[in-house]
Protein backbone atom coordinates (compact mmCIF):
# COMPACT_ATOMS: atom_id res chain seq x y z
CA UNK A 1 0.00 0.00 0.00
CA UNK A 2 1.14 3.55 -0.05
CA UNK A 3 0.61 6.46 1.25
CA UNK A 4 0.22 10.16 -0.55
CA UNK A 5 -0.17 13.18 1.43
CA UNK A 6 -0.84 16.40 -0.19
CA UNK A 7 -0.58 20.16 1.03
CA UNK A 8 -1.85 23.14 -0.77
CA UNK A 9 -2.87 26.04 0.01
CA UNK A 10 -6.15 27.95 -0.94
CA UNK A 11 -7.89 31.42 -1.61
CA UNK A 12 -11.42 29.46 -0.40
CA UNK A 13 -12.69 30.21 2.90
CA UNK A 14 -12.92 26.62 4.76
CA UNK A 15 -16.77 26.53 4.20
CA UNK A 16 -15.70 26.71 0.26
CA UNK A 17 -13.37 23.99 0.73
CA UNK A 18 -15.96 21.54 2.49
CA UNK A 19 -18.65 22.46 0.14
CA UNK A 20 -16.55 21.32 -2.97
CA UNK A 21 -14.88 18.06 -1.25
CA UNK A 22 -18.41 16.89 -0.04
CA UNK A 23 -19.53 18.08 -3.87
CA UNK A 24 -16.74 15.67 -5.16
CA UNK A 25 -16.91 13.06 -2.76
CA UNK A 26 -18.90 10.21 -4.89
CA UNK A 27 -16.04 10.48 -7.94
CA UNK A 28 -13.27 9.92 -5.30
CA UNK A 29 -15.21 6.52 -3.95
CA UNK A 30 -15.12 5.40 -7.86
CA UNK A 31 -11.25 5.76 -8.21
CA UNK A 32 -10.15 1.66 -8.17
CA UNK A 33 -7.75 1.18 -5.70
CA UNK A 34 -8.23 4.14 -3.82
CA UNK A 35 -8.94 2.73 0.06
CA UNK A 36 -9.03 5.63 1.76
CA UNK A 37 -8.82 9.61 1.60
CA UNK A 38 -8.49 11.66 4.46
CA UNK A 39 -9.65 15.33 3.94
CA UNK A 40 -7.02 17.81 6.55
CA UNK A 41 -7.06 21.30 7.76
CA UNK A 42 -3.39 22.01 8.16
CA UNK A 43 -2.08 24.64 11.02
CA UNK A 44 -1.15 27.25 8.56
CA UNK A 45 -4.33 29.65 7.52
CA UNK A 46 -5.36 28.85 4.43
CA UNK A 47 -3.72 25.28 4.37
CA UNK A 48 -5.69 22.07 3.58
CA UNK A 49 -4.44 18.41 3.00
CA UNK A 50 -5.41 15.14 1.43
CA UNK A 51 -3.97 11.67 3.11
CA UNK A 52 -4.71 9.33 0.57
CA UNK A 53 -4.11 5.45 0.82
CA UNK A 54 -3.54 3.64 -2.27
CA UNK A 55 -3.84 -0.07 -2.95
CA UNK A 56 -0.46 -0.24 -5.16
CA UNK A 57 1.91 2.01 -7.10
CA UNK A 58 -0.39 1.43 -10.21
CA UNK A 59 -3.67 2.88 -8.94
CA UNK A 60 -1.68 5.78 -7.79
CA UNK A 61 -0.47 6.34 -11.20
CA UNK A 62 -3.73 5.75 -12.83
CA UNK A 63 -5.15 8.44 -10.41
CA UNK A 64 -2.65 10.72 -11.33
CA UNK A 65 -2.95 10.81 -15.21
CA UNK A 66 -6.86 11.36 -14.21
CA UNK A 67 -8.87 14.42 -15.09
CA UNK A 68 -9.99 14.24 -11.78
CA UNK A 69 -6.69 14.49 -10.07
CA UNK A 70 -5.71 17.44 -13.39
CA UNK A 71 -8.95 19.07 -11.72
CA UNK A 72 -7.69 19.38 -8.26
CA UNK A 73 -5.84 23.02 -8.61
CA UNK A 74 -8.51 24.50 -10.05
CA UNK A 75 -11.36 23.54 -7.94
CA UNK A 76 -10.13 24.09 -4.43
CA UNK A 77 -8.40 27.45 -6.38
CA UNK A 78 -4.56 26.47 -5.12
CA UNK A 79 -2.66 29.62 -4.90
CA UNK A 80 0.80 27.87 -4.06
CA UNK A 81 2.77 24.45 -5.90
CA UNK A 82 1.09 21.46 -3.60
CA UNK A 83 3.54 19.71 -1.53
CA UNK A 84 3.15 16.16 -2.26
CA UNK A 85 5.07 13.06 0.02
CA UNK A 86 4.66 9.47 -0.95
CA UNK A 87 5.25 6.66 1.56
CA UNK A 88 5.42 2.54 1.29
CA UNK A 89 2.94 1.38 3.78
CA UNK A 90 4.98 -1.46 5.95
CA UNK A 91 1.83 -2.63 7.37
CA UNK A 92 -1.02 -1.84 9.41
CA UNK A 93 -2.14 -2.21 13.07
CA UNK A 94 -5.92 -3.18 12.07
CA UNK A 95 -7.29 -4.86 8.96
């Protein structure tokens, strides 16, 4: 499994933000292989997150050739490059 976190930061007021990830919610529960996303409010004003956990390396990529994932940027209206981390999952403490 892996893990992707991602870290942008927005013009939208938080309501904004929860508005359009509730908005886009059923077209992130299609994506195959995608087990889990975790919507964050970071610490910073203005700073949001995604913790997403990935089935394998190839859903990932699949993901991010998407339109959906091209769409990201413009819908939450980034106004900084998105930090993205990846991580290899080494295993989990419940199934």
């Amino acid at each position: 499994m892996i893990l992707q976190f991602i870290k942008l930061k927005s013009a939208l007021p938080e309501e904004d933000i929860l508005k359009k990830a509730n908005a886009r919610k059923p077209e992130f529960i299609a994506i195959p292989g995608l087990l889990q996303k975790y919507y964050v409010k970071l610490n910073e004003e203005g700073k949001y997150g995604g913790i997403y956990v990935w089935e394998s390396q190839e859903a990932l990529l699949a993901f991010k050739a998407s339109d959906l994932a091209k769409s990201i940027p413009q819908a939450y209206e980034v106004i900084e490059t998105p930090e993205i981390e990846f991580m290899k999952i080494m295993f989990q403490l419940r199934d």
